[in-house]
Protein backbone atom coordinates (compact mmCIF):
# COMPACT_ATOMS: atom_id res chain seq x y z
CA UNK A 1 132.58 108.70 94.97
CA UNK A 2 132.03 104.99 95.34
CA UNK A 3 129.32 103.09 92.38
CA UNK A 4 126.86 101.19 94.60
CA UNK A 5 125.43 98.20 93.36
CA UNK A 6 121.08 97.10 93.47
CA UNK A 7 122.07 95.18 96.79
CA UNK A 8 123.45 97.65 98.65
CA UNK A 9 121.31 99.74 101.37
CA UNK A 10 121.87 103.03 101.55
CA UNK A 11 121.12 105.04 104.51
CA UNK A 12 123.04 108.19 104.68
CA UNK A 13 121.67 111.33 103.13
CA UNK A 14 121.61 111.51 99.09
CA UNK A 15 125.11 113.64 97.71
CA UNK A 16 124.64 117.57 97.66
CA UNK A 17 125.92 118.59 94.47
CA UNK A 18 125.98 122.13 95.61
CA UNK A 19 129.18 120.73 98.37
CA UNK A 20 131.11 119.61 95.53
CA UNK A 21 134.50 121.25 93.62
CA UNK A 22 134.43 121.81 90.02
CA UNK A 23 136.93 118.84 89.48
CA UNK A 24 135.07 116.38 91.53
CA UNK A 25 131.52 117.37 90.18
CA UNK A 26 133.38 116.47 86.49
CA UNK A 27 134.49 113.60 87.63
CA UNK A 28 130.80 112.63 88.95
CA UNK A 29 129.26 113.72 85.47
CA UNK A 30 131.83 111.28 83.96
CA UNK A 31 130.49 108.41 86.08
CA UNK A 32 126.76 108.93 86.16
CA UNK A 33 126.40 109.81 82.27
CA UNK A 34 127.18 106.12 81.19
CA UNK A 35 124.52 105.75 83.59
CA UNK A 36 122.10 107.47 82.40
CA UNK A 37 122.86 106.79 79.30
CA UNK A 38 122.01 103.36 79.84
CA UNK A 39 118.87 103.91 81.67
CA UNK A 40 117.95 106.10 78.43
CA UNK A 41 118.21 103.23 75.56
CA UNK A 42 116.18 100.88 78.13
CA UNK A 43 113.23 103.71 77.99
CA UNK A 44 113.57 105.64 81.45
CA UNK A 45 112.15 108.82 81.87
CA UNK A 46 113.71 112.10 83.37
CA UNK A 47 111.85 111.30 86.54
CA UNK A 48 112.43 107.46 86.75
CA UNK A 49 115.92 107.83 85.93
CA UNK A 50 116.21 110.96 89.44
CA UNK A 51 114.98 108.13 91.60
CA UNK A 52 116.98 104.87 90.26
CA UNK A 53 120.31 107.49 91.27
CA UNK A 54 119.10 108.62 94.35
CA UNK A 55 117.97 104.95 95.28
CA UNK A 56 120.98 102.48 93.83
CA UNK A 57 123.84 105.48 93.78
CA UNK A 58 122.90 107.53 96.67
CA UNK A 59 122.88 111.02 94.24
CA UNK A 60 119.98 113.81 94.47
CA UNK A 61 120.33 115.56 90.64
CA UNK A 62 117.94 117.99 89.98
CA UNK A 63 115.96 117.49 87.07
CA UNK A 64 116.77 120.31 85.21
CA UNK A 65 120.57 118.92 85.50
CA UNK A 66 119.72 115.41 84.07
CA UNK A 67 117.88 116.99 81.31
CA UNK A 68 120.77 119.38 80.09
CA UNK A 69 123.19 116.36 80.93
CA UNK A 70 120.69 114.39 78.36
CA UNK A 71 120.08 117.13 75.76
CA UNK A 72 123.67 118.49 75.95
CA UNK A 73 126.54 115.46 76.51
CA UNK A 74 124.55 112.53 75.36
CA UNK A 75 123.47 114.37 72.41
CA UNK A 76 120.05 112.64 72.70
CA UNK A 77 116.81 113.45 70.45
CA UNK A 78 114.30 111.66 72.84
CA UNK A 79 115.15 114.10 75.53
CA UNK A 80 111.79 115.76 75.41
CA UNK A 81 108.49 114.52 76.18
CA UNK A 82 107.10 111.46 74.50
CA UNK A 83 103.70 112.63 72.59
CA UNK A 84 100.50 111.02 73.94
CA UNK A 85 99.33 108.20 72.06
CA UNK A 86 95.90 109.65 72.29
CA UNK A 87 93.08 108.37 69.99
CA UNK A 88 89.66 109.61 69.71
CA UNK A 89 86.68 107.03 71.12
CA UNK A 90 83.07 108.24 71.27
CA UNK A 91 81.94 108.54 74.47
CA UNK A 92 80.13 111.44 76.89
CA UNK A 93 82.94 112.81 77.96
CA UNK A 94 84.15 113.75 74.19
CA UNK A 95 80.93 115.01 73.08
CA UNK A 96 81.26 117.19 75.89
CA UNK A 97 84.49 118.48 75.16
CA UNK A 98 83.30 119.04 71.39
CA UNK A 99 81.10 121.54 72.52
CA UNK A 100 83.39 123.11 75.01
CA UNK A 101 86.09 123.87 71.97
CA UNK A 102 83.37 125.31 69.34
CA UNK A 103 82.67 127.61 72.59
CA UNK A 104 85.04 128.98 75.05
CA UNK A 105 87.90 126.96 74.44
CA UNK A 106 91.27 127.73 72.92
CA UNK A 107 92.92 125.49 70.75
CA UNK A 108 95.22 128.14 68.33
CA UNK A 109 98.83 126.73 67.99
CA UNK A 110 101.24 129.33 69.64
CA UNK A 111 104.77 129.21 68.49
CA UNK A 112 107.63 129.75 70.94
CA UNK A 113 111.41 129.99 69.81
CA UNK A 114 110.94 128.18 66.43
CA UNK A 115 108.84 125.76 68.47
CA UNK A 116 105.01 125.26 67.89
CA UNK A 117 103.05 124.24 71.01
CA UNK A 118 99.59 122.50 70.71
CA UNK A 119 97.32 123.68 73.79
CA UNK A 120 93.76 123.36 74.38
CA UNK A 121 93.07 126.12 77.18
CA UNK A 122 90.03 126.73 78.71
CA UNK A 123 89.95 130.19 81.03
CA UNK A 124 86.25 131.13 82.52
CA UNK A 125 84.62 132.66 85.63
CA UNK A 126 82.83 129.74 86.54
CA UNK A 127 85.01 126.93 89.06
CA UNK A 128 82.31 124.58 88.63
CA UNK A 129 82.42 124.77 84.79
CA UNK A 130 86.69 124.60 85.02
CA UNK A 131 86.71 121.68 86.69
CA UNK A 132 84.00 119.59 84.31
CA UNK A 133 86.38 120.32 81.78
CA UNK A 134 89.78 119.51 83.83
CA UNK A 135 87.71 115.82 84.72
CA UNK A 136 86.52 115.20 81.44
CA UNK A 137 90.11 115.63 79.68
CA UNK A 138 91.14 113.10 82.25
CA UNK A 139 88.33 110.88 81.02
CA UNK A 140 89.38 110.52 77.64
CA UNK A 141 92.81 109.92 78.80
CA UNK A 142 94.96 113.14 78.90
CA UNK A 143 96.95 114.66 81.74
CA UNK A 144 95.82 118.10 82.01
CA UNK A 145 96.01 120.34 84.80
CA UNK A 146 94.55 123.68 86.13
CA UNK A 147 94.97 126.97 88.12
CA UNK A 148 93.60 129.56 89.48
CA UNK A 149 94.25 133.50 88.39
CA UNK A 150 93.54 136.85 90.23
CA UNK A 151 93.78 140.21 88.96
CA UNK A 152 93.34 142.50 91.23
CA UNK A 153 90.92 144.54 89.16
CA UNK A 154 89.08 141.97 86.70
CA UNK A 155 88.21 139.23 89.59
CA UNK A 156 89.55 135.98 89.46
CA UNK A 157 89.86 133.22 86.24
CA UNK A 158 89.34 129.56 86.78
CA UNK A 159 91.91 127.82 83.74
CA UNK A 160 92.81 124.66 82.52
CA UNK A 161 94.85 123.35 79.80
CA UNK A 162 96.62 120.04 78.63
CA UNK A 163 99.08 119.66 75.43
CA UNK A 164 98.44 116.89 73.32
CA UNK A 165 99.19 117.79 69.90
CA UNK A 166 96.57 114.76 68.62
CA UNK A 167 94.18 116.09 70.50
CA UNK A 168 94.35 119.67 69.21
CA UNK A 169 94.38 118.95 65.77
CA UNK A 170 91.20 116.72 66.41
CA UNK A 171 89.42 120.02 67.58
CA UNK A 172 91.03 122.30 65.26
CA UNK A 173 89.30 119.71 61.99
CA UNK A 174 85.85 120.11 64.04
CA UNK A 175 86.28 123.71 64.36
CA UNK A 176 87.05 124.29 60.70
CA UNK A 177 84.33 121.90 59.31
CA UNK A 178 81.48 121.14 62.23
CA UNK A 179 79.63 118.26 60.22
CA UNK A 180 82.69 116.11 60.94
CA UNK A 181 81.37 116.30 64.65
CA UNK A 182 78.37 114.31 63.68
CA UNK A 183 79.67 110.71 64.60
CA UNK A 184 81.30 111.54 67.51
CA UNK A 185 77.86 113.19 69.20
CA UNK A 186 75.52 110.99 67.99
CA UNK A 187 73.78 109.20 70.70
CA UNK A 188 75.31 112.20 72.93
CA UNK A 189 73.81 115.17 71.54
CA UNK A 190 73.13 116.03 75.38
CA UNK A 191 76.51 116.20 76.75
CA UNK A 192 77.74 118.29 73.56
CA UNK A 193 74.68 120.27 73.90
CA UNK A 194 75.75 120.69 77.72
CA UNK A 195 79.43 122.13 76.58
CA UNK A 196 78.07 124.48 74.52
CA UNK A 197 75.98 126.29 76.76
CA UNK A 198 78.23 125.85 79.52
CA UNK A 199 80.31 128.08 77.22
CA UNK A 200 77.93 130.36 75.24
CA UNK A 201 74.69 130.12 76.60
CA UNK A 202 72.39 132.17 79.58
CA UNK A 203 69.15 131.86 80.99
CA UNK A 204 67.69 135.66 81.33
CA UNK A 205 65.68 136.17 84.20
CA UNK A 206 62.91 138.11 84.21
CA UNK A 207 60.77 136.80 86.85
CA UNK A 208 60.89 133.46 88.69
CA UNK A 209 58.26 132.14 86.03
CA UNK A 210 59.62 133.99 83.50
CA UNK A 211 62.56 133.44 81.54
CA UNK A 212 64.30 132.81 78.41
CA UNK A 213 67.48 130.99 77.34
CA UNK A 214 69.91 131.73 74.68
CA UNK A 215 72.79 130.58 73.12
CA UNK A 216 75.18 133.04 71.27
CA UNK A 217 77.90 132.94 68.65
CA UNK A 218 79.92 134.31 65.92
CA UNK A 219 79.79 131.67 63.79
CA UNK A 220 76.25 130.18 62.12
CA UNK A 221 77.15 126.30 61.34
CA UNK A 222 78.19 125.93 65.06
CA UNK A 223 74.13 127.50 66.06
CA UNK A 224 72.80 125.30 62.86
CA UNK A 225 74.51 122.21 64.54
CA UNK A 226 72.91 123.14 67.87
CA UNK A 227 69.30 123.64 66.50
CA UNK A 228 70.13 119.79 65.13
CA UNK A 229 71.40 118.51 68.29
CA UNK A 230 68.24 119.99 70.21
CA UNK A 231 65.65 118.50 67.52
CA UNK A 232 66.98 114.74 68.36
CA UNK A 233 66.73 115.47 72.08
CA UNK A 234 63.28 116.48 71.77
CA UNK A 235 63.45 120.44 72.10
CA UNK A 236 61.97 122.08 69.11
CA UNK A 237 60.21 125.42 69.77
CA UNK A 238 63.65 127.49 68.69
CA UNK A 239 64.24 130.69 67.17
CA UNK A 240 67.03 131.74 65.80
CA UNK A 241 67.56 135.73 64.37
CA UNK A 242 71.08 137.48 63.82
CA UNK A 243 72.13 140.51 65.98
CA UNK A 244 73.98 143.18 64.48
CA UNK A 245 77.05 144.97 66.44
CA UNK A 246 76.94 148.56 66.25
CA UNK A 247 81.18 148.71 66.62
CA UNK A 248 83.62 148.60 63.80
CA UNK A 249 84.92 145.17 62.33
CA UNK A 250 82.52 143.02 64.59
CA UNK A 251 80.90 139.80 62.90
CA UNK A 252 76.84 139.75 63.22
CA UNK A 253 76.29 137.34 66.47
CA UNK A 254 73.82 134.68 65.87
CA UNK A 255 71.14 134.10 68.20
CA UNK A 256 69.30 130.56 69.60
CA UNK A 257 66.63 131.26 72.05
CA UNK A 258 63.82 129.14 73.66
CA UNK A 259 61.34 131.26 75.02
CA UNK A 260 58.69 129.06 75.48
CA UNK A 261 58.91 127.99 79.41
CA UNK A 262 58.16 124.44 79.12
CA UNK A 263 60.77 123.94 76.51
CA UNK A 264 62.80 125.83 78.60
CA UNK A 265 62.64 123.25 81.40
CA UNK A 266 62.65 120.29 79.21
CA UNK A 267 66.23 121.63 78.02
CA UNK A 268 67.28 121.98 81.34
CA UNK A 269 66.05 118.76 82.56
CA UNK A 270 67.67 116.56 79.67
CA UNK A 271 70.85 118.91 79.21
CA UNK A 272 71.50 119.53 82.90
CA UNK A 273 74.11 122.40 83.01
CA UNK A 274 76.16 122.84 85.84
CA UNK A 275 76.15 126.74 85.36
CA UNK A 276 73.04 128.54 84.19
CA UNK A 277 74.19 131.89 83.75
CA UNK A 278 77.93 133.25 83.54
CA UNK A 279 78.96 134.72 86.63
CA UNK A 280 79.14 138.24 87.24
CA UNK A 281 82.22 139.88 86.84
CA UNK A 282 83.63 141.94 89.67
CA UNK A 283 83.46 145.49 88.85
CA UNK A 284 86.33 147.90 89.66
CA UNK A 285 85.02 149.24 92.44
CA UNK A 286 84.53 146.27 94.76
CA UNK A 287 88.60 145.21 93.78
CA UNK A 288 91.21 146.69 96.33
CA UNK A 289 93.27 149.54 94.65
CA UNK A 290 96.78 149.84 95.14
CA UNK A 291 98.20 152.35 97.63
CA UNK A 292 99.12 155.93 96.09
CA UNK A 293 102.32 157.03 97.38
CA UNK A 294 102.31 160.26 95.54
C-alpha cells in the first residue's frame, strides 16, 4: 500500500476494502489512522476527511468505518456531530415557526440508549403546509429535511424535522410560558398568526358566501395570544367560547371564531394561509386492502 503525496495524480480506481486480507486491512488501519488523526485536530469532518483519502491516498472508506475507526481507536470525544451554533433573530420566518410549534409541531425530547435527542417534527396532511415549514427552518439557518409516509390504510403524511438542540429548547420556553413570544412576533403578528392556523385552524363552508373560520386548541393562553395578535392586525369581531368533550380525560377545547364575513376576508387577505382547511383524510375504504390468503 504505497502513501501518496498532494502532488501525485491518481487515476486508477479508489482501494476496495472488501478485496483485502485481514492482515493487510490491519496494516492499512495502522497507516491511515495517523491520518486521520491528523485531519481530526486540524477540524475535518467525517465527510471531508472520506474525500481528502480517496483524493491524496487513493482509499474509498465507508463512513460508517471512519467513524468507528474515530470513536473506537482514536478514542476521540468530537466524533459526533458539532451542535449548531444557532441563535434566535426576529424575523418572518421565526414568527412563523412560533406559531407552527404552539400548533402541530413536536418538540418533546425523546431519549434513546441513555441519549436525549432534541427534534422539532412536524407530520401533517397538507404538502403545501410541510414544505413552508421545511423552507422556513432553512431560513433561520438550520438543516432540516423531510419525507414522505404512506400507510396503506390512513393515507399518506407529509413530515419534516431538524435537530438542533438550541432551537428546541427555544420552543419548548415559548411553549411553557407564551408571553415570552411577544418580542419575537411583534411587527410579525401575521406570519405567527399564519402558523397557527396553518396548524389549528379551518374555514367551515356552508355556502360560497357563507362561512366561518375557527381556530382550536387545548390550551387557553395560546387562543388569548391569538385574539392579541389579531387585534394589532386589525381583525376584531372574535368570539371565543369553550367546548366541552363528551370522552373521558379530555381537556375542554377552546374555541376562536370569526363569523362575520368581512372579517373573515380581511383575515384571509392580511394572514394569507397557504391551506384553508385540513385535508380530508382517506377513509378505509378508498385504501387497497391486502390480499387474504386464507
Amino acid at each position: 500500500i504505497w502513501r501518496l503525496t498532494k502532488d501525485t495524480k491518481v487515476e486508477s480506481a479508489p482501494l476496495d476494502l472488501r478485496l483485502l486480507r485481514r492482515d493487510e486491512l490491519e496494516k492499512l488501519k495502522e497507516e491511515l489512522l495517523p491520518v486521520i488523526q491528523t485531519l481530526r485536530e486540524m477540524g475535518y469532518g467525517v465527510r471531508k476527511i472520506k474525500k481528502h483519502l480517496k483524493k491524496y491516498h487513493n482509499i474509498d472508506l465507508p463512513l460508517t468505518t471512519i467513524r468507528r475507526w474515530i470513536r473506537n481507536e482514536l478514542k476521540d470525544t468530537k466524533w459526533m456531530r458539532v451542535p449548531i451554533p444557532w441563535i434566535p433573530k426576529r424575523c418572518p420566518e421565526l414568527a412563523y415557526l412560533i406559531g407552527v410549534a404552539l400548533g402541530d409541531a413536536c418538540t418533546r425530547p425523546t431519549n434513546y440508549k441513555n441519549m436525549t435527542f432534541y427534534e422539532f417534527r412536524l407530520k401533517v396532511r397538507s404538502e403545501d403546509f410541510r414544505d413552508e415549514v421545511y423552507k422556513a427552518l432553512k431560513a433561520i439557518g438550520l438543516h432540516p429535511y423531510k419525507w414522505t409516509y404512506k400507510h396503506p390504510q390512513h393515507g399518506t403524511w407529509y413530515c419534516t424535522a431538524v435537530s438542533c438542540k438550541k432551537f428546541v429548547l427555544f420552543m419548548n420556553d415559548i411553549k411553557e410560558n407564551p408571553k415570552q413570544a411577544l418580542p419575537w412576533i411583534y411587527g410579525f403578528e401575521s406570519e405567527f398568526i399564519r402558523g397557527f392556523y396553518e396548524s389549528e385552524g379551518n374555514l367551515d363552508d356552508y355556502r360560497p358566501a357563507d362561512y366561518d373560520l375557527r381556530i382550536v386548541n387545548t390550551r387557553k393562553d395560546y387562543i388569548e395570544l391569538i385574539c392579541e395578535a389579531l387585534r394589532r392586525i386589525g381583525v376584531r369581531e372574535v368570539r371565543v367560547y369553550v367546548e366541552r368533550d363528551k370522552r373521558p380525560n379530555r381537556r375542554p377545547r377552546y374555541v376562536l371564531k370569526i363569523a362575520i364575513q368581512e372579517e373573515v376576508d380581511k383575515f384571509i387577505k392580511i394572514v394569507r394561509p397557504v391551506i384553508r382547511n385540513e385535508p380530508k383524510r382517506k377513509s378505509p375504504k378508498d385504501c387497497p386492502q391486502a390480499l387474504k390468503l386464507y
